[in-house]
C-alpha atoms as a PDB file:
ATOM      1  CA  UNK A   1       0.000   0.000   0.000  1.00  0.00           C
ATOM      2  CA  UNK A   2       1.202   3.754  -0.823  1.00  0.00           C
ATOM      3  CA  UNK A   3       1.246   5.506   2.496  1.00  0.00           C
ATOM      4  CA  UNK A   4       1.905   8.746   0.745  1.00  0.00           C
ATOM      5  CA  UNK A   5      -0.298   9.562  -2.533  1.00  0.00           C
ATOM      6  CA  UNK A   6       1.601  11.669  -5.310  1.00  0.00           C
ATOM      7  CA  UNK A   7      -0.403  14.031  -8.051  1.00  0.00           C
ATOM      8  CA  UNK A   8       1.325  16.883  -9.977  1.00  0.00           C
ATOM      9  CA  UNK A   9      -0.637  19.407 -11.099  1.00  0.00           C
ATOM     10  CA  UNK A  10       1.192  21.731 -13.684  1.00  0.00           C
ATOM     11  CA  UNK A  11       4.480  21.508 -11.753  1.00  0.00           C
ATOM     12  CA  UNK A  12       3.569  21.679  -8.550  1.00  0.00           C
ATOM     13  CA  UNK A  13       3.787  18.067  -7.006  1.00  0.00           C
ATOM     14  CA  UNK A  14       0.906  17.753  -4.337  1.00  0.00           C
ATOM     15  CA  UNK A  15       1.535  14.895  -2.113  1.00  0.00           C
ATOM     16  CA  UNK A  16      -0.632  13.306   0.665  1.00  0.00           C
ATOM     17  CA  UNK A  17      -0.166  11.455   3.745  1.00  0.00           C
ATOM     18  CA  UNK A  18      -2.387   8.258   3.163  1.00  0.00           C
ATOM     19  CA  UNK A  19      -3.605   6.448   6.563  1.00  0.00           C
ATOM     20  CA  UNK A  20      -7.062   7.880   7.154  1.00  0.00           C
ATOM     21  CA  UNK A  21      -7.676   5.465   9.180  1.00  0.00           C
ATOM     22  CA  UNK A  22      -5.130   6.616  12.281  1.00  0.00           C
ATOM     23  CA  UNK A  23      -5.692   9.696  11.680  1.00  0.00           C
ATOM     24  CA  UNK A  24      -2.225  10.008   8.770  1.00  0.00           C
ATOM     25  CA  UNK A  25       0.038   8.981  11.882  1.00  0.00           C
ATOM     26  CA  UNK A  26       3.144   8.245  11.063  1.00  0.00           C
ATOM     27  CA  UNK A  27       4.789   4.520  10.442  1.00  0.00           C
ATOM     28  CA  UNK A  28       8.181   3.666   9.791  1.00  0.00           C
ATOM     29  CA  UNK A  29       6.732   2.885   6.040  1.00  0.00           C
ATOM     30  CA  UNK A  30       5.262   5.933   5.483  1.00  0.00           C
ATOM     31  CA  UNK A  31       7.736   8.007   7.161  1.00  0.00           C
ATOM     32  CA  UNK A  32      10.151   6.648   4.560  1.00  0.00           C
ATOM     33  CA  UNK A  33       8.081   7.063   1.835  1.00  0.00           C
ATOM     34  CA  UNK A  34       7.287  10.594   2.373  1.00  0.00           C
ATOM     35  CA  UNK A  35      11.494  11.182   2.369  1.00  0.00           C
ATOM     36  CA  UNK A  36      12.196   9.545  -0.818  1.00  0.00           C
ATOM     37  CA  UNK A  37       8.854  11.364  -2.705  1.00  0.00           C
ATOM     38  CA  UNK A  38      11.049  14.793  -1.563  1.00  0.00           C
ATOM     39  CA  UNK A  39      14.078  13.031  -2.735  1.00  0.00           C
ATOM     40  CA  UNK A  40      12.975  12.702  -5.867  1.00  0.00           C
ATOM     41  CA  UNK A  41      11.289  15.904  -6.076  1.00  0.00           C
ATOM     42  CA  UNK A  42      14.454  18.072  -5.217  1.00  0.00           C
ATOM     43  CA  UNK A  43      15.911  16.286  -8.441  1.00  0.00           C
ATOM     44  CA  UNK A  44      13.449  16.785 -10.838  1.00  0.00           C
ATOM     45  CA  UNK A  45      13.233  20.145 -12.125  1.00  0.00           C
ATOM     46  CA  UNK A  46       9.645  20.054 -13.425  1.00  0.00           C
ATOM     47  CA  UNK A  47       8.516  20.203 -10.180  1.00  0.00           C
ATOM     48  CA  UNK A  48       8.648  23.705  -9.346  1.00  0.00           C
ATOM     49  CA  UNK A  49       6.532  23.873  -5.817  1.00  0.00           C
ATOM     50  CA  UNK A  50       5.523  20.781  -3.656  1.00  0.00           C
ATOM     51  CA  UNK A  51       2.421  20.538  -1.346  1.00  0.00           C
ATOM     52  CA  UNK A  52       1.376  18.448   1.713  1.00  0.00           C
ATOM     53  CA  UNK A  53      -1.634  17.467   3.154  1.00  0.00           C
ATOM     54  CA  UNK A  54      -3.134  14.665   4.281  1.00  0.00           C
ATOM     55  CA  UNK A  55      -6.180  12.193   3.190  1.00  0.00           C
ATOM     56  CA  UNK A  56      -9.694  12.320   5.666  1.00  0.00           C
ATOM     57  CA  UNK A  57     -10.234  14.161   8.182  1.00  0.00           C
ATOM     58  CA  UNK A  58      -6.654  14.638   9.654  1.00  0.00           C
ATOM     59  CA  UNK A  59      -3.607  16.096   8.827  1.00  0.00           C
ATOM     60  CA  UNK A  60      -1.443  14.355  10.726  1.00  0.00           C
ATOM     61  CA  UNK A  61      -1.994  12.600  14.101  1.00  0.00           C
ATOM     62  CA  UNK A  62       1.998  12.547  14.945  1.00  0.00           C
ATOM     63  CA  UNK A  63       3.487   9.106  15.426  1.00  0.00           C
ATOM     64  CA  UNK A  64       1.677   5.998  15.731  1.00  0.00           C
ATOM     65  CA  UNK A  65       2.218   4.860  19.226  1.00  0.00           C
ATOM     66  CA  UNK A  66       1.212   0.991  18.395  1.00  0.00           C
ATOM     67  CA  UNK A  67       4.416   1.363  16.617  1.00  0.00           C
ATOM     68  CA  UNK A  68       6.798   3.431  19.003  1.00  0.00           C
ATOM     69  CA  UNK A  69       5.695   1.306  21.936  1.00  0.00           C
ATOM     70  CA  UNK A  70       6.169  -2.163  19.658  1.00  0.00           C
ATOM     71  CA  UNK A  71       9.166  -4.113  21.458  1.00  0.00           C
ATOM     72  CA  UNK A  72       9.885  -5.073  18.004  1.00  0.00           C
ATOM     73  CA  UNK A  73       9.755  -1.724  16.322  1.00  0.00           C
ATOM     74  CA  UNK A  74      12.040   0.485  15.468  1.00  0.00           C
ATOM     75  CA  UNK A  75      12.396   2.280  19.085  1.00  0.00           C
ATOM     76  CA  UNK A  76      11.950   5.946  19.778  1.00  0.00           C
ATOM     77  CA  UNK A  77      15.811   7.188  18.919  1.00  0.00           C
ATOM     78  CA  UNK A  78      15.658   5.706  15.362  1.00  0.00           C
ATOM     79  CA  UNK A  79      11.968   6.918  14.731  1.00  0.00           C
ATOM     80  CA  UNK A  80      12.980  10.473  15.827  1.00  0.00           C
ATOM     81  CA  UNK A  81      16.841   9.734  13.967  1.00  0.00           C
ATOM     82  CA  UNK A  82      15.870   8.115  10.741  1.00  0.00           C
ATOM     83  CA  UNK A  83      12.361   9.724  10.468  1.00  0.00           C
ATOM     84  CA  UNK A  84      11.267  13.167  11.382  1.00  0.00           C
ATOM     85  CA  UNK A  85      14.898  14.762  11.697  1.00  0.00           C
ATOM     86  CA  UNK A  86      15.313  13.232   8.145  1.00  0.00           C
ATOM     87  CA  UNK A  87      11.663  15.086   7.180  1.00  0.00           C
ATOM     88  CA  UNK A  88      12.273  18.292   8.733  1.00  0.00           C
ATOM     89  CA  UNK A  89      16.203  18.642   6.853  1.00  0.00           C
ATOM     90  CA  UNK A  90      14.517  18.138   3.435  1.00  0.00           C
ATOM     91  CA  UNK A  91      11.527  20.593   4.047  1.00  0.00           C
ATOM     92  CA  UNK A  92      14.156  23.186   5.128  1.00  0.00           C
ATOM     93  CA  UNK A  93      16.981  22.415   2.668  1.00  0.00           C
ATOM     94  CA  UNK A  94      15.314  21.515  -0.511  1.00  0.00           C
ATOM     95  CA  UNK A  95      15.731  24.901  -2.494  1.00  0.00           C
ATOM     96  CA  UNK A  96      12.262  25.193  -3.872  1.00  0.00           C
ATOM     97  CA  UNK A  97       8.703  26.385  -1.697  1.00  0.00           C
ATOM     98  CA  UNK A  98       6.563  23.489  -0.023  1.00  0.00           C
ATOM     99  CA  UNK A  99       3.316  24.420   0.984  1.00  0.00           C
ATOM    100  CA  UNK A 100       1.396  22.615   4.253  1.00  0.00           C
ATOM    101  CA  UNK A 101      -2.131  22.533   3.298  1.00  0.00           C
ATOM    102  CA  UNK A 102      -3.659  21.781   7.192  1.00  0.00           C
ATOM    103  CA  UNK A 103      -6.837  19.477   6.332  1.00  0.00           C
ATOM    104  CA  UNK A 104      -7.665  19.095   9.437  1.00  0.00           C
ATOM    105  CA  UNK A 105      -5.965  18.154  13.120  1.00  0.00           C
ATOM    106  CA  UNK A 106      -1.975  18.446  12.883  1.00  0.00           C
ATOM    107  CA  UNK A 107      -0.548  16.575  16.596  1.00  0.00           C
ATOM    108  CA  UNK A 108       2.590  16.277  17.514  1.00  0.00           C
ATOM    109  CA  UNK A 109       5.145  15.467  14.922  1.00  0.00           C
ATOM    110  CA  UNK A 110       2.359  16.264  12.235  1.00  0.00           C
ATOM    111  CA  UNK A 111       1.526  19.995  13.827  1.00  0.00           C
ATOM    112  CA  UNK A 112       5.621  20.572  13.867  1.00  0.00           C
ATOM    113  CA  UNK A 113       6.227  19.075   9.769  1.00  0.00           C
ATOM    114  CA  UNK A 114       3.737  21.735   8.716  1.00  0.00           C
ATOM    115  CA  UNK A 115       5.127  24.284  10.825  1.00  0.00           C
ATOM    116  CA  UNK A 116       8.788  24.092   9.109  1.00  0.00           C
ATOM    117  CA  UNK A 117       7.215  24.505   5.472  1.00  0.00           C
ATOM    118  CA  UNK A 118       7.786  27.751   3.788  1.00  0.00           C
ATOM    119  CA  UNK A 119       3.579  28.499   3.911  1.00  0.00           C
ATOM    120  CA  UNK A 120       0.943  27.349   5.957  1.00  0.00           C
ATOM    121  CA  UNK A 121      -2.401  27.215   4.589  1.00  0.00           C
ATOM    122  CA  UNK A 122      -5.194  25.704   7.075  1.00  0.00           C
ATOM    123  CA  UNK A 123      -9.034  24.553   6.624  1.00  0.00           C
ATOM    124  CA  UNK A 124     -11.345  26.082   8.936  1.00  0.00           C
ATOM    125  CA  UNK A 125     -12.108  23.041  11.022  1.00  0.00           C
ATOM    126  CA  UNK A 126      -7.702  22.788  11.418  1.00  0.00           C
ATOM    127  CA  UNK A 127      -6.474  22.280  14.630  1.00  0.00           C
ATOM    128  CA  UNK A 128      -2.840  22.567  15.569  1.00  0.00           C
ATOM    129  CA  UNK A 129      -1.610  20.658  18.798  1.00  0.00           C
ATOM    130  CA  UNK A 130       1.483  20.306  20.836  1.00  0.00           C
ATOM    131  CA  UNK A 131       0.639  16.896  22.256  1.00  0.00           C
ATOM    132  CA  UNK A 132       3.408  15.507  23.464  1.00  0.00           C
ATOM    133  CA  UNK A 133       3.285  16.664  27.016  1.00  0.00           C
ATOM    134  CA  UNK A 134       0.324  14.694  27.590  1.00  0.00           C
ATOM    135  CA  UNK A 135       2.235  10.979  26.923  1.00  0.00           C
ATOM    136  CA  UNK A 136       5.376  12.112  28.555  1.00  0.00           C
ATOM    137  CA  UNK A 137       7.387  13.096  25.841  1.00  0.00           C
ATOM    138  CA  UNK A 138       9.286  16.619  24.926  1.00  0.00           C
ATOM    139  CA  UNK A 139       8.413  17.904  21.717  1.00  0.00           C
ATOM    140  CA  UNK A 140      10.498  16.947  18.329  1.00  0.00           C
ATOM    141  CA  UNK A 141      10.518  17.539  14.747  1.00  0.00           C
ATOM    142  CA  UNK A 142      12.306  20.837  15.180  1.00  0.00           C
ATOM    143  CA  UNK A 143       8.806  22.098  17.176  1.00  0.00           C
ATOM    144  CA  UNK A 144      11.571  23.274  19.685  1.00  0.00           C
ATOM    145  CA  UNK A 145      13.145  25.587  17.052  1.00  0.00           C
ATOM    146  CA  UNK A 146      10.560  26.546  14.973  1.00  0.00           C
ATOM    147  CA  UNK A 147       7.956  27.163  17.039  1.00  0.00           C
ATOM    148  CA  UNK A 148       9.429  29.619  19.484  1.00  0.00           C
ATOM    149  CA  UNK A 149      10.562  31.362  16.255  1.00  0.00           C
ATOM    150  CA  UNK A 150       7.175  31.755  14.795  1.00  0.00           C
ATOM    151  CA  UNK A 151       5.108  33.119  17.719  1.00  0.00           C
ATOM    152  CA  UNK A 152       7.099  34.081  20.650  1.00  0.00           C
ATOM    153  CA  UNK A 153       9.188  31.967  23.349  1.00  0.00           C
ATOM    154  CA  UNK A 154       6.353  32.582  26.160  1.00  0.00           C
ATOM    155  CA  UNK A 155       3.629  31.537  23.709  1.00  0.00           C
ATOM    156  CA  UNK A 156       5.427  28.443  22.416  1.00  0.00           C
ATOM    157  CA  UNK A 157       6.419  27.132  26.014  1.00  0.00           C
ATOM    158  CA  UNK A 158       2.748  27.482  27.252  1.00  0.00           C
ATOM    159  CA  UNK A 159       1.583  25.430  23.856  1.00  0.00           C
ATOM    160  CA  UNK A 160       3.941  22.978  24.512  1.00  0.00           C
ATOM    161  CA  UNK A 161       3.981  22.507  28.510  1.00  0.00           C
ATOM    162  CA  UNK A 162      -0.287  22.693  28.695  1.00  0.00           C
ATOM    163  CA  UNK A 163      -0.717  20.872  25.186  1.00  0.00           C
ATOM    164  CA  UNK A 164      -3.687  22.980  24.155  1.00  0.00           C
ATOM    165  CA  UNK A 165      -5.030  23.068  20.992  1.00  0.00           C
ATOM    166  CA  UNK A 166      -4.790  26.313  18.902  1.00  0.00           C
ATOM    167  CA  UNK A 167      -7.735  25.827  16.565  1.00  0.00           C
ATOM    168  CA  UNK A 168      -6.769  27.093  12.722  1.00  0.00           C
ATOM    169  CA  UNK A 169      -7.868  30.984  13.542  1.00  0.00           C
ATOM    170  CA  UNK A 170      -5.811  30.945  17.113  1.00  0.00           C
ATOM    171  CA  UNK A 171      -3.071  29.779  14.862  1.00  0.00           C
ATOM    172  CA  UNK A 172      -3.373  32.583  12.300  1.00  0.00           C
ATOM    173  CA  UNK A 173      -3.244  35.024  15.165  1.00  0.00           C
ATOM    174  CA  UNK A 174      -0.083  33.420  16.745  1.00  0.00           C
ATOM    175  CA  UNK A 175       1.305  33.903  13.296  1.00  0.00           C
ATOM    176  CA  UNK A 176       1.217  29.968  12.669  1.00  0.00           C
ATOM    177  CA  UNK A 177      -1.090  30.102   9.681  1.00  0.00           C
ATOM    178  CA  UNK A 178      -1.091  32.611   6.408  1.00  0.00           C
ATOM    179  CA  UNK A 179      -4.085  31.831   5.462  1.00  0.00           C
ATOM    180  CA  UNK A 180      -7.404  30.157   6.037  1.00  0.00           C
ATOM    181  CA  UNK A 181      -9.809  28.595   3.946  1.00  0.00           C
ATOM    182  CA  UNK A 182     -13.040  26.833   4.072  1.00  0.00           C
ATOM    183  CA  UNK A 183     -12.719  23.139   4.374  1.00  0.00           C
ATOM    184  CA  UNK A 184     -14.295  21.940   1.081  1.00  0.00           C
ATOM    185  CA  UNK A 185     -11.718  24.645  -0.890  1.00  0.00           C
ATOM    186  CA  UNK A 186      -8.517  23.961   1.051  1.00  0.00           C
ATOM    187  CA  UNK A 187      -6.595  21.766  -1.120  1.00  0.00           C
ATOM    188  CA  UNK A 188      -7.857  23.451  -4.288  1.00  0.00           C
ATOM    189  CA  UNK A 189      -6.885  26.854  -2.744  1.00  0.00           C
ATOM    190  CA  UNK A 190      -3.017  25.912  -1.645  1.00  0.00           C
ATOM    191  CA  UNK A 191      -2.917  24.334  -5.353  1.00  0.00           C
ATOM    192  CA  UNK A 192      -3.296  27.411  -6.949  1.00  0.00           C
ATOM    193  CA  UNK A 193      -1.457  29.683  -4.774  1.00  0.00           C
ATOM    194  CA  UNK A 194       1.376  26.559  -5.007  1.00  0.00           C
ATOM    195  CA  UNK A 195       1.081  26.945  -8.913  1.00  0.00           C
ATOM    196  CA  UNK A 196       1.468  30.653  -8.587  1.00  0.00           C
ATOM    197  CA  UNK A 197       4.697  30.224  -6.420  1.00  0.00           C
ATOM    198  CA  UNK A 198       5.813  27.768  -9.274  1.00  0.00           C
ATOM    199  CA  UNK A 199       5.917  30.327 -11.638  1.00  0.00           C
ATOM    200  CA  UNK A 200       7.664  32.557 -10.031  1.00  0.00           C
ATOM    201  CA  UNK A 201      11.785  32.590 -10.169  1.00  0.00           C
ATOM    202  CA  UNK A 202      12.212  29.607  -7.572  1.00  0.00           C
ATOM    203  CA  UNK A 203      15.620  29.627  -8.012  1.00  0.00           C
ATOM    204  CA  UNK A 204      15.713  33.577  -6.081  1.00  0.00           C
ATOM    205  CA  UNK A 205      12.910  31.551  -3.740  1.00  0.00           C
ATOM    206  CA  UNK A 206      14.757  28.827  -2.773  1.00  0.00           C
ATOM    207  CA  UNK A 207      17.790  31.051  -1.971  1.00  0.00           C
ATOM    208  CA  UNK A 208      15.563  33.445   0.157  1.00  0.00           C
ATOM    209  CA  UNK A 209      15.087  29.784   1.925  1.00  0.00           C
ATOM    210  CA  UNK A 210      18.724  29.154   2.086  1.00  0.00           C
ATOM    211  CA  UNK A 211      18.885  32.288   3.564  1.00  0.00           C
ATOM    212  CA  UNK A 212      16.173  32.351   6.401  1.00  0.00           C
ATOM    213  CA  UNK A 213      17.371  29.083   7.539  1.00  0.00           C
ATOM    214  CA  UNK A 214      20.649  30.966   8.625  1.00  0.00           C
ATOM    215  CA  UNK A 215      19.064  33.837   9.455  1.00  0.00           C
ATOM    216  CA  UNK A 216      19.345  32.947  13.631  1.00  0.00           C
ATOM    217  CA  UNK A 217      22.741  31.448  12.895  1.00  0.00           C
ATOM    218  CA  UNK A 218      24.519  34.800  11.421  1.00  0.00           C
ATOM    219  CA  UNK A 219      25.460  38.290  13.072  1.00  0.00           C
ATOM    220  CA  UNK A 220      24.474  40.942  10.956  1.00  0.00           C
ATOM    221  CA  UNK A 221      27.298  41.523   9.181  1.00  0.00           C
ATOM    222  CA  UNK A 222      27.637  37.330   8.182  1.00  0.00           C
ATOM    223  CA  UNK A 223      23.842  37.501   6.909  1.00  0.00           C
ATOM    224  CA  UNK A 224      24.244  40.596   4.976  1.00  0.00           C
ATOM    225  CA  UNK A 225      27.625  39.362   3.395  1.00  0.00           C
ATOM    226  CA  UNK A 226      25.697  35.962   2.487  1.00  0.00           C
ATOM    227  CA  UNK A 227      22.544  38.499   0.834  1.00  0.00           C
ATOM    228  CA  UNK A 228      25.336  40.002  -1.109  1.00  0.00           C
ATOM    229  CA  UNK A 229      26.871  36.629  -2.164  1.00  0.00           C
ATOM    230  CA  UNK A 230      23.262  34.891  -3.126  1.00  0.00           C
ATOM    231  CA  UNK A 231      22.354  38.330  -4.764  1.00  0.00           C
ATOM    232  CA  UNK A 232      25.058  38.179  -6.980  1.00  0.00           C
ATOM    233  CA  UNK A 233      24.139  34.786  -8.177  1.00  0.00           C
ATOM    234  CA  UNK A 234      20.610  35.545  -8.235  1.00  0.00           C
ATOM    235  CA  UNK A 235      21.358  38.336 -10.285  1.00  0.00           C
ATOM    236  CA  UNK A 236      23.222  35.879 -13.342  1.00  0.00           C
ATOM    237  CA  UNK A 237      20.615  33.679 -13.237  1.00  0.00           C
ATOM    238  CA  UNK A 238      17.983  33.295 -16.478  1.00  0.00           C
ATOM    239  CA  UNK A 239      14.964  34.827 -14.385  1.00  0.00           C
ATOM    240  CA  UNK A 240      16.714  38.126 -13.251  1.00  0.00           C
ATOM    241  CA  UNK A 241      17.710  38.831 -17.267  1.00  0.00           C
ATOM    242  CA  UNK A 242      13.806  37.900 -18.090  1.00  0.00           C
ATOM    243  CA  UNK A 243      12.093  39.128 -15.173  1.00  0.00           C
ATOM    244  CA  UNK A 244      13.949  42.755 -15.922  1.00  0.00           C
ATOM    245  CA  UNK A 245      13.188  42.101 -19.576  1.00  0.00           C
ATOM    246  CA  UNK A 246       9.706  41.744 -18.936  1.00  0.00           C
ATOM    247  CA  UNK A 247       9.509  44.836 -16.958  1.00  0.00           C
ATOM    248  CA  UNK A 248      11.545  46.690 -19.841  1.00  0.00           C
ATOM    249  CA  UNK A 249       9.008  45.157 -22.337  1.00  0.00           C
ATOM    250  CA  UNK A 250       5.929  45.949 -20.241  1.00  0.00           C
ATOM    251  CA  UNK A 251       4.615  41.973 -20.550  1.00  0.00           C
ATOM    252  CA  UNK A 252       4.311  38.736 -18.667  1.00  0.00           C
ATOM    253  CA  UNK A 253       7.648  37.529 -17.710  1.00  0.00           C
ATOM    254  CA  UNK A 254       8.029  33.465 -18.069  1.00  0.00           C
ATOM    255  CA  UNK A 255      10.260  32.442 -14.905  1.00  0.00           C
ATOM    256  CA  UNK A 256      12.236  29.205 -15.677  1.00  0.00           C
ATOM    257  CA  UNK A 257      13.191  28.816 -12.022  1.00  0.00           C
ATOM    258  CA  UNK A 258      16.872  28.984 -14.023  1.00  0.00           C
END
């Protein structure tokens, strides 16, 4: 069984967690079959924008426990090693925009994947949850970096110590969420603001990625020196000479992501 459906839709690659029925939880199958569908679409340069969402009702219900707690399963340090640390490098180092579209609950490890995508897009009925408090557990996936980076260190330690939910418009306030739509236009809606993205120069995109991931990392003087080094290649790249062209020419400019 495919534990991750694929679809691309005009270069955008749309892919979907696929267990409906726990709620998309993560297995060791599907965890690994999520990585190697971003493998492959870092390589292929049709692909211009990826989304993720999940099947049902759910997002993503975090890790399947029946599997963590299995004394014949892979164990908690290679779920967290060989999964979700694997997950949350490629959504933050793969140079080209990946869009969460938040169907509906995101726990745990699944609230903390959408969180490190570039946009968040969330159904009205989304709920976004911190859950790992209430097994026993500290929170992974990068939750501990990203989150306190998103909406405040105060904010992010009381989500993660209480394990409240934040339902999809408490999440747009904490600055979680860009945008909200209704439930039955979700996945329609991130498609065509993913195809938009796509055809825009995703080459300057993915290194204003490169660059926010170091953004925390760098003194001011580092991160401006690495704007001017990026901006110089951005600058001889095939979208700069037809983006100004376009401008010049007063028409549509057709981005190559090049």
């Amino acid at each position: 069984m495919s534990f991750i459906l694929s679809e691309i839709k005009t270069n955008v690659l749309v892919l979907k967690l696929n267990r409906p029925d726990k709620f998309n939880s993560f297995n060791r199958e599907m965890a690994l079959q999520l990585i190697s569908e971003l493998d492959k679409a870092e390589k292929d340069k049709n692909i211009r924008a990826i989304v993720i969402t999940g099947e049902g009702k759910a997002f993503c219900a975090g890790q399947d426990l029946a599997e963590a707690t299995d004394p014949n399963g892979p164990g908690i340090e290679k779920i967290v090693d060989e999964h979700y640390n694997p997950i949350i490098l490629r959504i933050r180092n793969i140079e080209k925009p990946i869009i969460a579209a938040v169907n509906g609950v995101a726990a745990g490890a699944g609230a903390n994947i959408a969180l490190a995508c570039d946009i968040v897009f969330a159904a009205k009925s989304a709920s976004f949850i911190q859950a790992f408090s209430k097994i026993g557990l500290i929170p992974d996936s990068g939750g501990t970096y990203t989150l306190p980076r998103l909406i405040g260190f105060n904010m992010a330690s009381a989500l993660m110590i209480t394990g409240d939910k934040a339902t999809a418009e408490e999440a747009m306030q904490y600055g979680m969420v860009y945008k909200i739509f209704d439930d039955n236009a979700l996945l329609a809606q991130a498609t065509v603001n993913a195809q938009h993205v796509a055809s825009m120069p995703t080459q300057a995109i993915g290194l204003t990625k490169r660059l926010l991931n170091e953004t925390y990392n760098n003194t001011l003087s580092q991160q401006l020196n690495l704007e001017k080094d990026l901006q110089v290649k951005s600058a001889n790249s095939y979208d700069y000479k037809e983006g100004v062209s376009a401008f010049l020419e007063k028409r549509k400019p057709e981005f190559k992501g090049e």
